[in-house]
C-alpha atoms as a PDB file:
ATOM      1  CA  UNK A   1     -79.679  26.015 -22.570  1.00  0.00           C
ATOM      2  CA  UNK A   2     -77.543  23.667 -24.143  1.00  0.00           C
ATOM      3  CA  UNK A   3     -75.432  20.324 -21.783  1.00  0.00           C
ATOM      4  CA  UNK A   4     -74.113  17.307 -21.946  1.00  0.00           C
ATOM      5  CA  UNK A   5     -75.808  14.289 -20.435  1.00  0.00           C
ATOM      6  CA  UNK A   6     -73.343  11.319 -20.096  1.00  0.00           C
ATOM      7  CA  UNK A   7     -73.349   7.735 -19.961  1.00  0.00           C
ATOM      8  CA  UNK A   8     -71.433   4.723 -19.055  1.00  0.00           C
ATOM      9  CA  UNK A   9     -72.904   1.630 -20.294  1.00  0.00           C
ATOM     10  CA  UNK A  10     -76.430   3.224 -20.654  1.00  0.00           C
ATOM     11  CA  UNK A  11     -76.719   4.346 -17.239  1.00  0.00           C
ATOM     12  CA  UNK A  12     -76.245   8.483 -17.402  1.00  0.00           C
ATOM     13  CA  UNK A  13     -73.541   9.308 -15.224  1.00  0.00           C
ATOM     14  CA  UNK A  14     -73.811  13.100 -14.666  1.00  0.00           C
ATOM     15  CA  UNK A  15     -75.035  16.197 -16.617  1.00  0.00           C
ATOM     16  CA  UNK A  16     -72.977  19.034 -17.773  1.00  0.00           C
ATOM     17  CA  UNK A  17     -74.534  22.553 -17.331  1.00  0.00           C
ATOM     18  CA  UNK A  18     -71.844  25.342 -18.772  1.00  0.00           C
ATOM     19  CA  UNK A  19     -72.279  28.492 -17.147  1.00  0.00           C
ATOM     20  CA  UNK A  20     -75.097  31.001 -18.422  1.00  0.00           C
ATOM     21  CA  UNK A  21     -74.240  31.446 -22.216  1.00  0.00           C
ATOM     22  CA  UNK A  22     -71.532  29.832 -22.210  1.00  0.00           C
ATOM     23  CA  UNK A  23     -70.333  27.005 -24.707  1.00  0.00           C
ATOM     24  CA  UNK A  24     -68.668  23.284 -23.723  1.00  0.00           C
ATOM     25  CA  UNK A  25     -66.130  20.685 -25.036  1.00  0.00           C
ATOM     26  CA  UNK A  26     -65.299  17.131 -23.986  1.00  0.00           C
ATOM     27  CA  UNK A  27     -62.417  15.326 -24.950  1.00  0.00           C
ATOM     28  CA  UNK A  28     -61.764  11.663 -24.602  1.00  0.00           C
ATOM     29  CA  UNK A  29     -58.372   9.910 -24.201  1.00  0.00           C
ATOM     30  CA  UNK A  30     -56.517   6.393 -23.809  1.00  0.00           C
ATOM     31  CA  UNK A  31     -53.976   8.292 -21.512  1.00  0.00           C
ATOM     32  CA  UNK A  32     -52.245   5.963 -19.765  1.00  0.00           C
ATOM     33  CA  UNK A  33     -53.417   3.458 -22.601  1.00  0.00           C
ATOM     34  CA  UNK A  34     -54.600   0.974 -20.321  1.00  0.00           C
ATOM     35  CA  UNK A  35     -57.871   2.853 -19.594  1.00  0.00           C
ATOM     36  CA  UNK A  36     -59.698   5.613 -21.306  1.00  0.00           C
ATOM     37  CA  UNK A  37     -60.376   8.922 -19.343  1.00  0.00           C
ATOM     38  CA  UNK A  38     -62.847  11.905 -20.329  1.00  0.00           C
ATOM     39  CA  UNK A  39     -63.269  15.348 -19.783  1.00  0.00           C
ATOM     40  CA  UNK A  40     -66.001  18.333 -19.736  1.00  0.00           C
ATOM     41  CA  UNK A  41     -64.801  21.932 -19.886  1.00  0.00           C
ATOM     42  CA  UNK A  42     -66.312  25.076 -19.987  1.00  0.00           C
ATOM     43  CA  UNK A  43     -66.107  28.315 -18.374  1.00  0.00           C
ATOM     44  CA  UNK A  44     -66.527  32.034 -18.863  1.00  0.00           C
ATOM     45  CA  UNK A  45     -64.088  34.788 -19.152  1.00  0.00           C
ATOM     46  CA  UNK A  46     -62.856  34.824 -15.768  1.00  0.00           C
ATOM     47  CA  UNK A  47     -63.428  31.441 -14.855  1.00  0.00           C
ATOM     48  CA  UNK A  48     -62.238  27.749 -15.884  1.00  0.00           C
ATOM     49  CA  UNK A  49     -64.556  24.827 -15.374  1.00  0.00           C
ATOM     50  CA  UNK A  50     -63.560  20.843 -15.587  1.00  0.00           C
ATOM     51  CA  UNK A  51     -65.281  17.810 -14.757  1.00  0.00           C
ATOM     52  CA  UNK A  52     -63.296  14.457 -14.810  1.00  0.00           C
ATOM     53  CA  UNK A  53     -65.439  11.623 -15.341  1.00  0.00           C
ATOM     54  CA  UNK A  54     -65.185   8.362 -14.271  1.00  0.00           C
ATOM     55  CA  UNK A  55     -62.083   5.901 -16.247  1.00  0.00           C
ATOM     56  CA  UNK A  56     -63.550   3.166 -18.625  1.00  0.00           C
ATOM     57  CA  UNK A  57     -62.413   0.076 -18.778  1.00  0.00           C
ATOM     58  CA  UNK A  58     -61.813  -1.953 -22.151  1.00  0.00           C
ATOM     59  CA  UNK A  59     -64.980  -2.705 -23.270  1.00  0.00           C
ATOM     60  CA  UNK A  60     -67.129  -0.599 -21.959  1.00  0.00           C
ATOM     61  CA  UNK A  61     -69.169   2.239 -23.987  1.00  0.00           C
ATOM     62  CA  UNK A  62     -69.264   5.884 -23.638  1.00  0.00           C
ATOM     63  CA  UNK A  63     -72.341   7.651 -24.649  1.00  0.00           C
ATOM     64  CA  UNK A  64     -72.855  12.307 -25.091  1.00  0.00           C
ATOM     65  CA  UNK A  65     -76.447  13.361 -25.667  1.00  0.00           C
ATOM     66  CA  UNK A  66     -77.176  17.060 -25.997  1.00  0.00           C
ATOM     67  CA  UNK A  67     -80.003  18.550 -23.876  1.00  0.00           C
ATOM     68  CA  UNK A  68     -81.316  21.210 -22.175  1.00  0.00           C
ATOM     69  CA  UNK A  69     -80.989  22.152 -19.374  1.00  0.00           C
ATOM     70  CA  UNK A  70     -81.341  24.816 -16.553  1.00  0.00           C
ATOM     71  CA  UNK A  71     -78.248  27.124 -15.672  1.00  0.00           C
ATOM     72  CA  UNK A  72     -76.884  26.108 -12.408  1.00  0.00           C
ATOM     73  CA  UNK A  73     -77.842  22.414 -12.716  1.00  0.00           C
ATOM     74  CA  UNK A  74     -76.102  18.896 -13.542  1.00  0.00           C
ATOM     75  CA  UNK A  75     -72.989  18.397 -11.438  1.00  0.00           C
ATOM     76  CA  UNK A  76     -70.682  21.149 -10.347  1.00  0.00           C
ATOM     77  CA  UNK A  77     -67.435  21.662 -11.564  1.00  0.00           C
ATOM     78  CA  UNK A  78     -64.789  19.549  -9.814  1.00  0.00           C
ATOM     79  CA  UNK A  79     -61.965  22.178 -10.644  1.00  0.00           C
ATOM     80  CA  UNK A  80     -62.876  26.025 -11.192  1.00  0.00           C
ATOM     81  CA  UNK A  81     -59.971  27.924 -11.948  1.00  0.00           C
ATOM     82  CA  UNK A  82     -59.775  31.827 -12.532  1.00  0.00           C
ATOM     83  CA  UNK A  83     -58.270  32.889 -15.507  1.00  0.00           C
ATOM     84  CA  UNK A  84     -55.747  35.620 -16.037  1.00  0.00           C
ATOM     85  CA  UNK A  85     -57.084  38.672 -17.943  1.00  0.00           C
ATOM     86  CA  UNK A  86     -53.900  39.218 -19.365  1.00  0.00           C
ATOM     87  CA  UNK A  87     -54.451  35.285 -20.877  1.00  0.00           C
ATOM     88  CA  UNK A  88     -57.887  35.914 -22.052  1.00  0.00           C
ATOM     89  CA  UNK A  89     -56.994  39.353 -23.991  1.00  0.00           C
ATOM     90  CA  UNK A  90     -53.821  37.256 -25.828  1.00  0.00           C
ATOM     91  CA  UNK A  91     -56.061  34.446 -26.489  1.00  0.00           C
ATOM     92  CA  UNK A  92     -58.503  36.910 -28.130  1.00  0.00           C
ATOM     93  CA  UNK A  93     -55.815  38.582 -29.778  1.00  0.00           C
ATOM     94  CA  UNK A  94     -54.352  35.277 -31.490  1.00  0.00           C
ATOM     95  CA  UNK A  95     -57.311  33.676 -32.248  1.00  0.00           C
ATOM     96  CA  UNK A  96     -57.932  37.319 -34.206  1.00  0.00           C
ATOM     97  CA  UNK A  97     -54.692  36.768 -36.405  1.00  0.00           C
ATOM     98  CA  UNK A  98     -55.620  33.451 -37.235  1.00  0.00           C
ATOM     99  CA  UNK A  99     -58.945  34.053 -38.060  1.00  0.00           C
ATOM    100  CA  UNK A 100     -57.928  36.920 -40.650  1.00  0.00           C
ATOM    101  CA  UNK A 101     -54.308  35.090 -42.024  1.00  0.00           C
ATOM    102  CA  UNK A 102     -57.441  31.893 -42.950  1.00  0.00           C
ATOM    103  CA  UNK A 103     -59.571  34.234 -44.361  1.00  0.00           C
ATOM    104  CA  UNK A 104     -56.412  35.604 -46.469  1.00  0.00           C
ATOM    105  CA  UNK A 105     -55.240  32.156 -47.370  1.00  0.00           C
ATOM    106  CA  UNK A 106     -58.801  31.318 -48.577  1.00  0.00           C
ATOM    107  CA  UNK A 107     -59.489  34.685 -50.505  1.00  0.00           C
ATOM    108  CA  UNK A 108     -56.163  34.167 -52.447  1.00  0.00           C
ATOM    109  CA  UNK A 109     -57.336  30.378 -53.300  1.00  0.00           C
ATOM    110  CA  UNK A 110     -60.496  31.425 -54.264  1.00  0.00           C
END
């Protein structure tokens, strides 16, 4: 399956296994803006993941490669959170109407 393999200064810091089947993001920010801090999340339907990695100084480099990798390796989650099921059917539900009001907006462009 699909992860993340990350590096600070070309030494890999950790890899990022999403569950089984399951998809990831990272985001990157200058939040406090005096040091940059990153992010991995994944998860399933009943279950948050997030991995904090390590704050970067000015000046040094940030590198994501894509690999595969085995379910249930890299590093573990440092915060697993369940998820509401009343969350996950809205979120579903939203991402519905938004999907079909864009394909609306396109068809009357088109």
């Amino acid at each position: 399956m699909k992860a993340l393999e990350v590096s600070i200064d070309g030494k890999v810091i950790g890899v990022y296994v999403p569950p089984d089947g399951q998809v990831f993001g990272a985001m990157v920010g200058n939040i406090p803006r005096t040091y940059m801090r990153a992010h991995v999340m994944s998860g399933t339907e009943t279950e948050s993941w997030q991995w904090q990695l390590p704050d970067l100084q000015e000046g040094q480099v940030i590198s994501f490669q894509l690999i595969e990798a085995e379910p249930g390796t890299g590093v573990p989650p440092q915060y697993v959170r369940n998820r509401d099921p009343a969350e996950v059917a809205e979120i579903r539900s939203l991402a519905s109407e938004a999907y079909a009001q864009a394909m609306q907006e396109r068809d009357a462009e088109g």
